[in-house]
C-alpha atoms as a PDB file:
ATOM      1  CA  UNK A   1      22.642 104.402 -54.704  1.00  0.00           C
ATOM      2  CA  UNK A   2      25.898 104.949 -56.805  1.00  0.00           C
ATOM      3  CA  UNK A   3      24.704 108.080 -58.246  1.00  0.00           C
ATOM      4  CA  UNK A   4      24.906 109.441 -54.464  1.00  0.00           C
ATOM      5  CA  UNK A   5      28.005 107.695 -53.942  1.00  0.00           C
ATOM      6  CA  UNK A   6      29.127 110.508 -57.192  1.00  0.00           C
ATOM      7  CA  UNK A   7      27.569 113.526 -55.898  1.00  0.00           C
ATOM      8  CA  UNK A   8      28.707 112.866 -52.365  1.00  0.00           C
ATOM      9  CA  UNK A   9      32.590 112.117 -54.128  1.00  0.00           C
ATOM     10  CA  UNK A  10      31.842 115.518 -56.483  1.00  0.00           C
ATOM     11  CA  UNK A  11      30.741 118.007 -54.003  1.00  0.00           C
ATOM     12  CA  UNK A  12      34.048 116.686 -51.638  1.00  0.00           C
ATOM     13  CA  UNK A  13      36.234 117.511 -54.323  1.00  0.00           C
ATOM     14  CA  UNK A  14      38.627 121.347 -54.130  1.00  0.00           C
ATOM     15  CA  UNK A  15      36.385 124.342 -56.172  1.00  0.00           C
ATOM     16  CA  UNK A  16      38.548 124.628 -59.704  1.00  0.00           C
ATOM     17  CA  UNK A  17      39.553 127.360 -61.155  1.00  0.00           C
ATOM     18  CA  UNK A  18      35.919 129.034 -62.739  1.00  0.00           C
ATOM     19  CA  UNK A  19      35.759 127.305 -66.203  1.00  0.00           C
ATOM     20  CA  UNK A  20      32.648 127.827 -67.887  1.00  0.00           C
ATOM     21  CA  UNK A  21      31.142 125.168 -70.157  1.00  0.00           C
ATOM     22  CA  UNK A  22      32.432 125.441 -73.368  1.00  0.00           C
ATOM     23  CA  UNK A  23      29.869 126.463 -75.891  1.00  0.00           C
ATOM     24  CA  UNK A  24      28.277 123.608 -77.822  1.00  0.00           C
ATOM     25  CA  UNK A  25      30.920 123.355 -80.171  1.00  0.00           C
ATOM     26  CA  UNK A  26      31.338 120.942 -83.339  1.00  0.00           C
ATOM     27  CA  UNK A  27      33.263 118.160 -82.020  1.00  0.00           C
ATOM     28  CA  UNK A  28      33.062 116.657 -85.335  1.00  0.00           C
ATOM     29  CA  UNK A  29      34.921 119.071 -86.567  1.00  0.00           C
ATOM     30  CA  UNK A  30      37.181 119.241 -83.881  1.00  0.00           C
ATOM     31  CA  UNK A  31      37.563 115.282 -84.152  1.00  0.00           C
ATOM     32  CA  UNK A  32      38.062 115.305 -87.803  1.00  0.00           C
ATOM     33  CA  UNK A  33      41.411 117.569 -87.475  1.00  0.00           C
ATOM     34  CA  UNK A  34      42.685 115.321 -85.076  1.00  0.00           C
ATOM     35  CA  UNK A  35      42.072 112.190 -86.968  1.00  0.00           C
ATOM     36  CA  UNK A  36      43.393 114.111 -90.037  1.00  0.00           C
ATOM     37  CA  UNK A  37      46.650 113.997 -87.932  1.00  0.00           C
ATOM     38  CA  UNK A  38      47.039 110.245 -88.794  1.00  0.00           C
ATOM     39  CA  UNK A  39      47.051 110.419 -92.344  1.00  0.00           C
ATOM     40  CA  UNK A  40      50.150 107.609 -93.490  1.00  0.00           C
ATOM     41  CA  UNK A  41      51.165 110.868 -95.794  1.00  0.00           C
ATOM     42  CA  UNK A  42      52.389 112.733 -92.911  1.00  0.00           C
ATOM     43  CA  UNK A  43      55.394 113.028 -91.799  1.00  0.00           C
ATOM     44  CA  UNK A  44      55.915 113.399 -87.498  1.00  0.00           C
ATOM     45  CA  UNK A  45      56.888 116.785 -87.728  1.00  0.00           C
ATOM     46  CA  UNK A  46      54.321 118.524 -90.064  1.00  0.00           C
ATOM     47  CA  UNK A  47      51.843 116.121 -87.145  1.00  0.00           C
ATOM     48  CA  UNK A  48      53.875 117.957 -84.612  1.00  0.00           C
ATOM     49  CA  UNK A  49      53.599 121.294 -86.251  1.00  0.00           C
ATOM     50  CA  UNK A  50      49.644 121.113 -87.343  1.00  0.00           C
ATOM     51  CA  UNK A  51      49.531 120.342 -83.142  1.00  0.00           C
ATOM     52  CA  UNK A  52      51.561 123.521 -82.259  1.00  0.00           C
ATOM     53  CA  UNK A  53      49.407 125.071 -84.759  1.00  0.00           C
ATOM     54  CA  UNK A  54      46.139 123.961 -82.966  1.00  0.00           C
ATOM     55  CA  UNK A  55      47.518 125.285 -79.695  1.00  0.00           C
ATOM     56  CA  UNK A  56      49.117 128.410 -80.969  1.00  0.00           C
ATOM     57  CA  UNK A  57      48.383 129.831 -84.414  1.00  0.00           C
ATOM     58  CA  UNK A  58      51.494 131.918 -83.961  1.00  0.00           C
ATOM     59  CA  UNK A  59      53.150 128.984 -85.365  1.00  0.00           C
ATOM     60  CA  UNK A  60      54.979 129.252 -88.156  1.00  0.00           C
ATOM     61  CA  UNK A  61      55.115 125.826 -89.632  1.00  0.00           C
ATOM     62  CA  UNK A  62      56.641 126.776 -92.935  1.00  0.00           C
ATOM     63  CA  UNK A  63      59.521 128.314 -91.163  1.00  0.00           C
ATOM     64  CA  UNK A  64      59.880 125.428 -88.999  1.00  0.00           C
ATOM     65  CA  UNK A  65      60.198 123.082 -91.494  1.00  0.00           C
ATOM     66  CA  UNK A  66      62.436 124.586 -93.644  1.00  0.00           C
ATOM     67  CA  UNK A  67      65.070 125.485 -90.562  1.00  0.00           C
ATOM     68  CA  UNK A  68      65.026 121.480 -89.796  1.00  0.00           C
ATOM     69  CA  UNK A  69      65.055 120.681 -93.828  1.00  0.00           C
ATOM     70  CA  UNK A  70      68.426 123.087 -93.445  1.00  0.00           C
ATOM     71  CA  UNK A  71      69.954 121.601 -90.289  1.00  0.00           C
ATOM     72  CA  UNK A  72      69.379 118.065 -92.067  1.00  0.00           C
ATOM     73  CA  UNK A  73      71.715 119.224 -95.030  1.00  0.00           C
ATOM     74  CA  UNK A  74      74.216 120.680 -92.505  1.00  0.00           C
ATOM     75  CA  UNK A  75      74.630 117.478 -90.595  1.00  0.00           C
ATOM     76  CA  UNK A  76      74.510 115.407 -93.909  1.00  0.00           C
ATOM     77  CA  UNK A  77      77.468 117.530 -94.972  1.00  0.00           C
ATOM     78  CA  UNK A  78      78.977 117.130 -91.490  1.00  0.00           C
ATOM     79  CA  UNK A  79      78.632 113.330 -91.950  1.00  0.00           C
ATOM     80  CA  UNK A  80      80.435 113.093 -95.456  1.00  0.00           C
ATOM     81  CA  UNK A  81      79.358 111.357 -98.732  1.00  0.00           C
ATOM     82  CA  UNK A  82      78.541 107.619 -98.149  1.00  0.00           C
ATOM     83  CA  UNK A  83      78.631 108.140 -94.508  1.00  0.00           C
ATOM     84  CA  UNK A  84      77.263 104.784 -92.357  1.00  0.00           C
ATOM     85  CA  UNK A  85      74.378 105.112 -90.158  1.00  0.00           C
ATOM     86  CA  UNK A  86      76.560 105.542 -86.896  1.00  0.00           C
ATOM     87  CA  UNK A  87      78.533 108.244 -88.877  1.00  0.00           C
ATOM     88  CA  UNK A  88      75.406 110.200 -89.461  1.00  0.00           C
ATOM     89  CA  UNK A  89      74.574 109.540 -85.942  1.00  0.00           C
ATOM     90  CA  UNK A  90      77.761 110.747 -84.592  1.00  0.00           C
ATOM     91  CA  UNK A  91      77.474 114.069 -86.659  1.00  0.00           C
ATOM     92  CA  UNK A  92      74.059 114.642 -85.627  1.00  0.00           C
ATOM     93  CA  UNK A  93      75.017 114.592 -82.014  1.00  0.00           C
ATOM     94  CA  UNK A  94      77.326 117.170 -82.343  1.00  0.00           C
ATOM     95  CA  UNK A  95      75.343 119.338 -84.848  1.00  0.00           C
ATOM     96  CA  UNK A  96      72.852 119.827 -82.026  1.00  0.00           C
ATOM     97  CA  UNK A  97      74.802 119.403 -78.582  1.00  0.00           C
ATOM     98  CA  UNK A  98      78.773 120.262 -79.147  1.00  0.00           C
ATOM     99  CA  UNK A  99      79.220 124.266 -79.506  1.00  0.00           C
ATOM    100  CA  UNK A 100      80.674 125.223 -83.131  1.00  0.00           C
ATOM    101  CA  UNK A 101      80.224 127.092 -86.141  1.00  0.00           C
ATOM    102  CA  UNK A 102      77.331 124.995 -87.458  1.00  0.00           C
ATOM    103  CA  UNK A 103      75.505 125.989 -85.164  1.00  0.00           C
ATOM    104  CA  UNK A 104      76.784 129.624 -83.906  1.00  0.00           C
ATOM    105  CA  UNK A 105      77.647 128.045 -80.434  1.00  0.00           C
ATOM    106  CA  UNK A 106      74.453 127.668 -79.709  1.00  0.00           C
ATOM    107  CA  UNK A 107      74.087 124.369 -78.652  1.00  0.00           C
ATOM    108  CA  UNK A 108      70.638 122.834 -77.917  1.00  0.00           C
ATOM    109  CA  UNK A 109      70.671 122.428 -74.326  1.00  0.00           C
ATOM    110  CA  UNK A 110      68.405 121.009 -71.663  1.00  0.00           C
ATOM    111  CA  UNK A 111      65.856 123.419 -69.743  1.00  0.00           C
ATOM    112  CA  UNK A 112      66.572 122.793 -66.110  1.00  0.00           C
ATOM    113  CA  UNK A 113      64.429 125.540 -65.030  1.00  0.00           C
ATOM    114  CA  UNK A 114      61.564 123.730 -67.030  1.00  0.00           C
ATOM    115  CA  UNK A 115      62.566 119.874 -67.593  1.00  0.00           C
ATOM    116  CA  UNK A 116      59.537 118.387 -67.861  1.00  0.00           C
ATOM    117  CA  UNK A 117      57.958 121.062 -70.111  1.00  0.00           C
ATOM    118  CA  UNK A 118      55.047 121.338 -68.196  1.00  0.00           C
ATOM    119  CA  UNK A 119      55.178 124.983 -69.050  1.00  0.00           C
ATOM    120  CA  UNK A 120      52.898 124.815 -72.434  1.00  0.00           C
ATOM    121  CA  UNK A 121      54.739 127.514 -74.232  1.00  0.00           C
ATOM    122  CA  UNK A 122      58.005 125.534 -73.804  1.00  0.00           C
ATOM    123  CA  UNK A 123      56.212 122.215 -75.057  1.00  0.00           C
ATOM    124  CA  UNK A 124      56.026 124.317 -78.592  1.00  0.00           C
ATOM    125  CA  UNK A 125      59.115 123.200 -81.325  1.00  0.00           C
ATOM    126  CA  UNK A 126      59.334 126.481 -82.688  1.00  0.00           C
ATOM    127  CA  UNK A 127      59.785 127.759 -79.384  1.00  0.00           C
ATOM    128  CA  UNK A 128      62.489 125.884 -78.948  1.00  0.00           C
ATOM    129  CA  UNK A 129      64.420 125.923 -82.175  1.00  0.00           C
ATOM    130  CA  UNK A 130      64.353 129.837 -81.066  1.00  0.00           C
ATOM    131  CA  UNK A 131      65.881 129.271 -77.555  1.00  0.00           C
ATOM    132  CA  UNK A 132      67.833 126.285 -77.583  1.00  0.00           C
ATOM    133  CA  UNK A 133      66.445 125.573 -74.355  1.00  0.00           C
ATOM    134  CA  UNK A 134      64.255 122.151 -74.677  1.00  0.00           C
ATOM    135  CA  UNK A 135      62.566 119.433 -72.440  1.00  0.00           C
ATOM    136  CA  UNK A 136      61.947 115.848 -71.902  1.00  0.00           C
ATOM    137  CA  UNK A 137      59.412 116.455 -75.095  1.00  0.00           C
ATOM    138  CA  UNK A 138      61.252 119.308 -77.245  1.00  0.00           C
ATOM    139  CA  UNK A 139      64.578 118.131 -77.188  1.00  0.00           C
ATOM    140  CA  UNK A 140      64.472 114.163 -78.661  1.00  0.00           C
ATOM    141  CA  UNK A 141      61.196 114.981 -81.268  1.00  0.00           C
ATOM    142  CA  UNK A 142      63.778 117.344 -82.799  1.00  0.00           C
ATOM    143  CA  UNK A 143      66.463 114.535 -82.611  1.00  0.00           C
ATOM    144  CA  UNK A 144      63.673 112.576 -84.147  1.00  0.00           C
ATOM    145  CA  UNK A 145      62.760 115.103 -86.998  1.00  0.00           C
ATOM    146  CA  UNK A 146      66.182 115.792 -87.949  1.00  0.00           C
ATOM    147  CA  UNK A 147      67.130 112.022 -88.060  1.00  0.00           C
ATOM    148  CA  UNK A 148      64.797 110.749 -90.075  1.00  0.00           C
ATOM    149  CA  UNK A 149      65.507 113.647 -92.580  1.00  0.00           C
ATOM    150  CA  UNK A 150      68.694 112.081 -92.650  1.00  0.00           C
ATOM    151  CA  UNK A 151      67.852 108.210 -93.103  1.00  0.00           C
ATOM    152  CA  UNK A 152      68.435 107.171 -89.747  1.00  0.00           C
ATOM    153  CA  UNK A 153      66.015 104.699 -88.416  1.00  0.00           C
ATOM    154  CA  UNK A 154      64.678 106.450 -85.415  1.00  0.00           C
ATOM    155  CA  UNK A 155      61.146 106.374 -83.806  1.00  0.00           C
ATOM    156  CA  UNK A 156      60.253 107.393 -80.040  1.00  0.00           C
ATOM    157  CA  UNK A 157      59.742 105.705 -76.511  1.00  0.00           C
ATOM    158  CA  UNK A 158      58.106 106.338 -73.399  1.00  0.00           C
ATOM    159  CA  UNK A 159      59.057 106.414 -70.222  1.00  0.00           C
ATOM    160  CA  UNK A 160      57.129 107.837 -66.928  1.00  0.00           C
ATOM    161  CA  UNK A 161      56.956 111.168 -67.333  1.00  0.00           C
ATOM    162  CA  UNK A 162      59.153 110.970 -70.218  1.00  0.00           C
ATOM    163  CA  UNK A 163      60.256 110.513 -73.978  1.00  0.00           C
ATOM    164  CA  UNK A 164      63.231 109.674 -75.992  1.00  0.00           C
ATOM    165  CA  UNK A 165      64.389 108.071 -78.973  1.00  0.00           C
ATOM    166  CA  UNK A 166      64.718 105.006 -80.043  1.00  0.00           C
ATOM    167  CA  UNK A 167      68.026 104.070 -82.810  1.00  0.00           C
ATOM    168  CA  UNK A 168      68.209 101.019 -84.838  1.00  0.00           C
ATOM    169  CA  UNK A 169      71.416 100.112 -86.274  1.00  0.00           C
ATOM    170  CA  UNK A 170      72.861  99.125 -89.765  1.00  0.00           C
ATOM    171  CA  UNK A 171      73.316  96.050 -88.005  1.00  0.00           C
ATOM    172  CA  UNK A 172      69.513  95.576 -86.687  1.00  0.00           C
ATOM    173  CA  UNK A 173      70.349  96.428 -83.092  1.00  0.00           C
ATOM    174  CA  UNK A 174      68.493  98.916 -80.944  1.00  0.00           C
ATOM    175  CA  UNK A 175      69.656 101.397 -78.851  1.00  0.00           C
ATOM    176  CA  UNK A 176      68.139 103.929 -76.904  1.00  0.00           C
ATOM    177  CA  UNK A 177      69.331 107.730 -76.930  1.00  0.00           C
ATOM    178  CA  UNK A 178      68.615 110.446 -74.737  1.00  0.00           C
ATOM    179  CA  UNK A 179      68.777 113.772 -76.203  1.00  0.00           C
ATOM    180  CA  UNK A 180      68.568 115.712 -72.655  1.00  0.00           C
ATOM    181  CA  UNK A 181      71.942 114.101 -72.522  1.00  0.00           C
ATOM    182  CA  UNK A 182      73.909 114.738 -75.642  1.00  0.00           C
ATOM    183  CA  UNK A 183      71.904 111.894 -77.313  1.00  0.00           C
ATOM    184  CA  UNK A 184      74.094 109.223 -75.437  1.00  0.00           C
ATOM    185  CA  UNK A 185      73.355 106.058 -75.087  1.00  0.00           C
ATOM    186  CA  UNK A 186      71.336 104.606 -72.615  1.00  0.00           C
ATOM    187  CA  UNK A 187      70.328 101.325 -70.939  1.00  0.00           C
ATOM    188  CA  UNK A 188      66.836 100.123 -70.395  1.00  0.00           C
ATOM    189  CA  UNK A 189      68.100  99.357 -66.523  1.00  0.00           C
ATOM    190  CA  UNK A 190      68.917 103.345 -66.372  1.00  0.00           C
ATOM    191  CA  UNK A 191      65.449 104.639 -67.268  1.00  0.00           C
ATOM    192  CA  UNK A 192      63.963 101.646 -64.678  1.00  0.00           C
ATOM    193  CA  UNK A 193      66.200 103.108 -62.329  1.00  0.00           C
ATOM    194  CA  UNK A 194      65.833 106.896 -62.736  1.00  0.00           C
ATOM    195  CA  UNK A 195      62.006 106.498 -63.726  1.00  0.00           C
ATOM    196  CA  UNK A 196      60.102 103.687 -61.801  1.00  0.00           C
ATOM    197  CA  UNK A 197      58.161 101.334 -63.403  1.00  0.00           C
ATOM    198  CA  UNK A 198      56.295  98.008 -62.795  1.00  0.00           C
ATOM    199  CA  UNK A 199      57.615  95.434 -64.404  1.00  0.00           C
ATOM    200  CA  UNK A 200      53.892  94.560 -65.861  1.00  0.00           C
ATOM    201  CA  UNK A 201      54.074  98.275 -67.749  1.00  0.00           C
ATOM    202  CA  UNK A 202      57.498  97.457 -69.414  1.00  0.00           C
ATOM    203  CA  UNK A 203      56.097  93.606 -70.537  1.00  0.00           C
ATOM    204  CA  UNK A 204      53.217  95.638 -71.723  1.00  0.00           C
ATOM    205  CA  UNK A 205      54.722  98.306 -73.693  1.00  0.00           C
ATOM    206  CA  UNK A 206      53.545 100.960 -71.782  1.00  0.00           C
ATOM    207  CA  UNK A 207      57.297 102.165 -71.846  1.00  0.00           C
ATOM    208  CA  UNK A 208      60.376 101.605 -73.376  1.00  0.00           C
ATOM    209  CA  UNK A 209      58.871  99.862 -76.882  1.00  0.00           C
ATOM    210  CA  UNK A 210      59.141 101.585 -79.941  1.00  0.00           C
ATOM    211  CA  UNK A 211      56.783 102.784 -80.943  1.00  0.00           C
ATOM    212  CA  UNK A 212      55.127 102.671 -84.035  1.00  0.00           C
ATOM    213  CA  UNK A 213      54.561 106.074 -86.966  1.00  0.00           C
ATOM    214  CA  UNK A 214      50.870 105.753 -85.651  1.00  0.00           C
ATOM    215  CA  UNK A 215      51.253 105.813 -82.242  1.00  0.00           C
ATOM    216  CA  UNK A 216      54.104 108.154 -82.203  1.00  0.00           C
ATOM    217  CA  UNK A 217      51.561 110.915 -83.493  1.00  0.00           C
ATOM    218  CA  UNK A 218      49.245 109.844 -80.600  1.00  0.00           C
ATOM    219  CA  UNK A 219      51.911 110.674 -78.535  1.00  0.00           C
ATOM    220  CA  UNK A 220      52.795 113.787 -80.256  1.00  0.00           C
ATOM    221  CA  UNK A 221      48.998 114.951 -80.476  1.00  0.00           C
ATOM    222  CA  UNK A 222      48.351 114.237 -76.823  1.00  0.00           C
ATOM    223  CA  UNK A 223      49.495 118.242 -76.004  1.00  0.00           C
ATOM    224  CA  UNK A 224      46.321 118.603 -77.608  1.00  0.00           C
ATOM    225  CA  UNK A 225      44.786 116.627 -74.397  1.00  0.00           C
ATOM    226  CA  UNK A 226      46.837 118.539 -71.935  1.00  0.00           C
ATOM    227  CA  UNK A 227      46.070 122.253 -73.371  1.00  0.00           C
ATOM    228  CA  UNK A 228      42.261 121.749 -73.595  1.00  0.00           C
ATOM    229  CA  UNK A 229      42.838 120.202 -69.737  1.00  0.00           C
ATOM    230  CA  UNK A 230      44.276 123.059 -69.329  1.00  0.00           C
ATOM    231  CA  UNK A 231      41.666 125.312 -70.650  1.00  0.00           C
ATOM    232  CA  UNK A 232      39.030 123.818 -68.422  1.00  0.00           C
ATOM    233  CA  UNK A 233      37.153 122.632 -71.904  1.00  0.00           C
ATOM    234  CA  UNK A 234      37.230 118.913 -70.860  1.00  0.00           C
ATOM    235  CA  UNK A 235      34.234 117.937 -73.521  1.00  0.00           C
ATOM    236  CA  UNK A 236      37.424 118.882 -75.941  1.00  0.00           C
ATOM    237  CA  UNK A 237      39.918 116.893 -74.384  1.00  0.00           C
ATOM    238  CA  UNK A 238      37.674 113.783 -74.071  1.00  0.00           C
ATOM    239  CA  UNK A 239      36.786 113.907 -77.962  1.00  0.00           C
ATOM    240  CA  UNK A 240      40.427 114.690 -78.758  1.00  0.00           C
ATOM    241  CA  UNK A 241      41.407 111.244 -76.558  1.00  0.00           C
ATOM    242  CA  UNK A 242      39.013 109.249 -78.162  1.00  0.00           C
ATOM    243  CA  UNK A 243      40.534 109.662 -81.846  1.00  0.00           C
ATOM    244  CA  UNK A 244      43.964 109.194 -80.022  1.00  0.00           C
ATOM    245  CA  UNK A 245      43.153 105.953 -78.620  1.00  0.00           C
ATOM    246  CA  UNK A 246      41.243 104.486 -81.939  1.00  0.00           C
ATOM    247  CA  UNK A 247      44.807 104.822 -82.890  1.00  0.00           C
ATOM    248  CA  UNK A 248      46.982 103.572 -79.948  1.00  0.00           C
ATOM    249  CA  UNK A 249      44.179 101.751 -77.604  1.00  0.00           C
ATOM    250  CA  UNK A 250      47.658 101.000 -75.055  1.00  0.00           C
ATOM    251  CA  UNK A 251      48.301 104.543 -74.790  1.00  0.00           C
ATOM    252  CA  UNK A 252      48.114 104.486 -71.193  1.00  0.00           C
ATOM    253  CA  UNK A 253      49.109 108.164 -70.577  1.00  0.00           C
ATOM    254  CA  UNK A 254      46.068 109.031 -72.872  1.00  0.00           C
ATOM    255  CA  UNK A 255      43.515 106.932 -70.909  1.00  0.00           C
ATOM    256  CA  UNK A 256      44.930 108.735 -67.944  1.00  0.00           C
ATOM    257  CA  UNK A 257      44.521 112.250 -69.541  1.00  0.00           C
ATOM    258  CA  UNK A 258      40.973 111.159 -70.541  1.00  0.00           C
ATOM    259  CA  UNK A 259      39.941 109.933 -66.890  1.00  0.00           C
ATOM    260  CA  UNK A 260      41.422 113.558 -65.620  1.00  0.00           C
ATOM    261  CA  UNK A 261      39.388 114.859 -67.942  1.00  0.00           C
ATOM    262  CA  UNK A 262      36.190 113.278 -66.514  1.00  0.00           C
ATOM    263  CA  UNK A 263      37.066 114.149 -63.124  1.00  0.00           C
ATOM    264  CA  UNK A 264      37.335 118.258 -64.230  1.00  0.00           C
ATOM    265  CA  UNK A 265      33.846 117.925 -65.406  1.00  0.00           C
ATOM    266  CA  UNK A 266      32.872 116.576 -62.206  1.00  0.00           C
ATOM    267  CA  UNK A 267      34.701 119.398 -60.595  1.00  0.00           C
ATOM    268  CA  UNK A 268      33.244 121.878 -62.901  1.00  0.00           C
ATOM    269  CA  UNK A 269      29.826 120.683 -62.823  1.00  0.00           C
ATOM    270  CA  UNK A 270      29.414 119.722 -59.023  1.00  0.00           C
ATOM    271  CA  UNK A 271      31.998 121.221 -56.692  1.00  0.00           C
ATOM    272  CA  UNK A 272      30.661 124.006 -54.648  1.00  0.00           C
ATOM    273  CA  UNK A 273      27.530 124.917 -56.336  1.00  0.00           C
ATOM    274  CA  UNK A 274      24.849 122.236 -54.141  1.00  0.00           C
ATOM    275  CA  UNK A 275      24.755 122.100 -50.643  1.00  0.00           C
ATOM    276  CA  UNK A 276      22.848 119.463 -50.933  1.00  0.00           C
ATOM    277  CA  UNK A 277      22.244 116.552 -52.978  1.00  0.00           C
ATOM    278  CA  UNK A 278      18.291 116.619 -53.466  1.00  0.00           C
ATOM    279  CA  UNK A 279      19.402 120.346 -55.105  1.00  0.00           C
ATOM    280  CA  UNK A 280      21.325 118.275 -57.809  1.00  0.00           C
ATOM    281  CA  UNK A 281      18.990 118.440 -60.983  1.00  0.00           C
ATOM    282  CA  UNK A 282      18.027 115.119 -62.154  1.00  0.00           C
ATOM    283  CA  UNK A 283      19.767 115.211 -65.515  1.00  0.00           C
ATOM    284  CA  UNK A 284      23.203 116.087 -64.075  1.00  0.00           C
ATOM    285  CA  UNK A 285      22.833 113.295 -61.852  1.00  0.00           C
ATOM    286  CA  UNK A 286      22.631 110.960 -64.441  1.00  0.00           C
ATOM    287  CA  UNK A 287      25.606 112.750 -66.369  1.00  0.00           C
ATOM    288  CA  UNK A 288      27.543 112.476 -63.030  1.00  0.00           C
ATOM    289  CA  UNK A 289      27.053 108.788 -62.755  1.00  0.00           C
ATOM    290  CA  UNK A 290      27.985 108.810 -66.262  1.00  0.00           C
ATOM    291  CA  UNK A 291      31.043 110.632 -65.880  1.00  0.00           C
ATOM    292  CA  UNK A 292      32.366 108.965 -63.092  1.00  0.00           C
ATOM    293  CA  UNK A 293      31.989 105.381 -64.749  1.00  0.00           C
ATOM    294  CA  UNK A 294      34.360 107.129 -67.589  1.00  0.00           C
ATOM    295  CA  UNK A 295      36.722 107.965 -65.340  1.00  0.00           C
ATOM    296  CA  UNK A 296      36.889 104.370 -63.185  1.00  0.00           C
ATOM    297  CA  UNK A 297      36.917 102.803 -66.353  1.00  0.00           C
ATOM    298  CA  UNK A 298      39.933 105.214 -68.325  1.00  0.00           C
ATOM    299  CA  UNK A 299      41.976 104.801 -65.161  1.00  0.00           C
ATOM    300  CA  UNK A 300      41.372 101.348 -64.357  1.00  0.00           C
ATOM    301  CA  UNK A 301      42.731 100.028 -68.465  1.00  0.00           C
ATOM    302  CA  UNK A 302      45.583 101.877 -67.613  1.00  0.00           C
ATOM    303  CA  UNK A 303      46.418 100.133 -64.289  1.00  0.00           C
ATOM    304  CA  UNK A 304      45.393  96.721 -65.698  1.00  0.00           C
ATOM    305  CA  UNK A 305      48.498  97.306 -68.276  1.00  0.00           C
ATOM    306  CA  UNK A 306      50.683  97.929 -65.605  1.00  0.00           C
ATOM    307  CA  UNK A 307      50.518 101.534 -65.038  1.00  0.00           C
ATOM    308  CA  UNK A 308      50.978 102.890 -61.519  1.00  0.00           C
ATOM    309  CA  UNK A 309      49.966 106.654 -60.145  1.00  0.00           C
ATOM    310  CA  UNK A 310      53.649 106.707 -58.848  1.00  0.00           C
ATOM    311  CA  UNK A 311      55.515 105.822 -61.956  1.00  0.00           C
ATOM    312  CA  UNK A 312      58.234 108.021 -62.723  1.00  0.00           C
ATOM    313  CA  UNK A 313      58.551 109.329 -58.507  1.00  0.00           C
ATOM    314  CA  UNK A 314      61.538 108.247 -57.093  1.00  0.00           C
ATOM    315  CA  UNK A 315      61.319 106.409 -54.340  1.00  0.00           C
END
């Protein structure tokens, strides 16, 4: 009886937009680019460039690279010869958020009109190394990129709905910094506050660790998730997932992404095409069961690590 349980669940469910089935595709090939992200030669911002890349050829990654390679040499003269970590740090701050000559007084400023960068085009780096106008996303992977050109020991975080970056110290102590806000420092109790959590997610790791090289390019790769979503080709997003999470199995925002991705198909398959359920070929039936089991199962690892539909809502 489940299977009916699936159909009855499917044919509920709003019409989508009219994707079409993508075309049998190679997802081997599509799966060995990804994985191809995660070679320990890579650095995270030729990962975050080959992703821009797969989401917009337009992308000019040489270009990229070499405006970051410059802005690392202006900060490192900003900093001085022999400069400490929090020197660099300091410098680095104001290279990108005080107005000045270094940078044309053009500071990199936060988007309000688009914090959350859920407009794709502004989830792009080059895009924003162009405006000066970044997100939650944008605005600490470049704080990232240009760091670590610099020596500083920085990797990223999560939060709901959220990244920034995390700073360790010539001393061994971590601090968090949030480039939406000048790259200030910042308490674990203020993102708790801001961005609700369960208490399970942050003993977990589901937010606020640091995160590892590896799982930092999960993160980073996971627009690849959002713009095949996006694109109605959820076959693409689900193969894309599972390389991410042979990588990071925690990622809990990528098990989410994956279950949304089994739910589209259901939509795209089912919704508004059968008035009734004996009209349901028997194939797609078992593909729907199949489907939906993905879907429980993606969503239910997530909430068993302590992640909640509401994280990140204030309450």
């Amino acid at each position: 009886m489940r299977i009916y349980r699936v159909v009855i669940l499917a044919l509920s469910l709003p019409i989508a937009a009219a994707f079409a089935a993508p075309p049998e595709n190679d997802f081997g090939e599509l799966q060995s680019k990804t994985e191809a992200l995660f070679a320990p030669t890579r650095d995270l911002l030729d990962v975050k460039l080959s992703v821009d890349q797969m989401v917009d050829p337009a992308t000019n990654a040489h270009a990229a690279t070499s405006l970051i390679d410059n802005m690392a040499d202006n900060v490192k003269a900003m900093a001085g010869q022999n400069a400490k970590s929090a020197e660099t740090l300091t410098a680095l701050k104001r290279y990108l958020y005080e107005s000045g000559a270094w940078n044309d007084d053009r500071p990199f400023q936060y988007d309000l009109d688009d914090p959350l960068g859920e407009k794709p085009a502004n989830r792009l780096l080059q895009r924003y190394l162009t405006t000066r106008r970044g997100n939650c996303i944008t605005m600490p992977m470049l704080m990232l990129f240009v760091g670590q050109r610099l020596g500083l020991k920085l990797t990223l975080a999560e939060a709901p709905l959220h990244v920034f970056v995390k700073y360790t110290d010539d001393d061994g102590v971590i601090w968090n910094l949030e480039a939406t806000s000048g790259g200030g420092f910042t308490r674990d109790a203020w993102y708790r506050q801001k961005l609700p959590m369960s208490d399970k997610a942050v003993t977990n790791g589901v937010y606020l660790r640091p995160l590892s090289h590896e799982q930092s390019a999960a993160l980073i790769a996971s627009f690849l998730i959002e713009h095949q979503i996006d694109a109605g080709a959820f076959e693409h997003a689900i193969a894309i997932s599972d390389v991410l999470l042979q990588h990071y199995p925690t990622f809990a925002y990528g098990l989410v992404k994956k279950g949304s991705a089994y739910s589209g198909l259901l939509r795209r398959e089912l919704a508004g095409k059968y008035l009734r359920m004996e009209d349901i070929p028997a194939d797609l039936k078992v593909k729907a069961d199949r489907w939906y089991e993905e879907n429980m199962q993606a969503f239910a690892k997530a909430e068993a690590m302590g992640w909640r539909p509401q994280d990140g809502q204030a309450q």
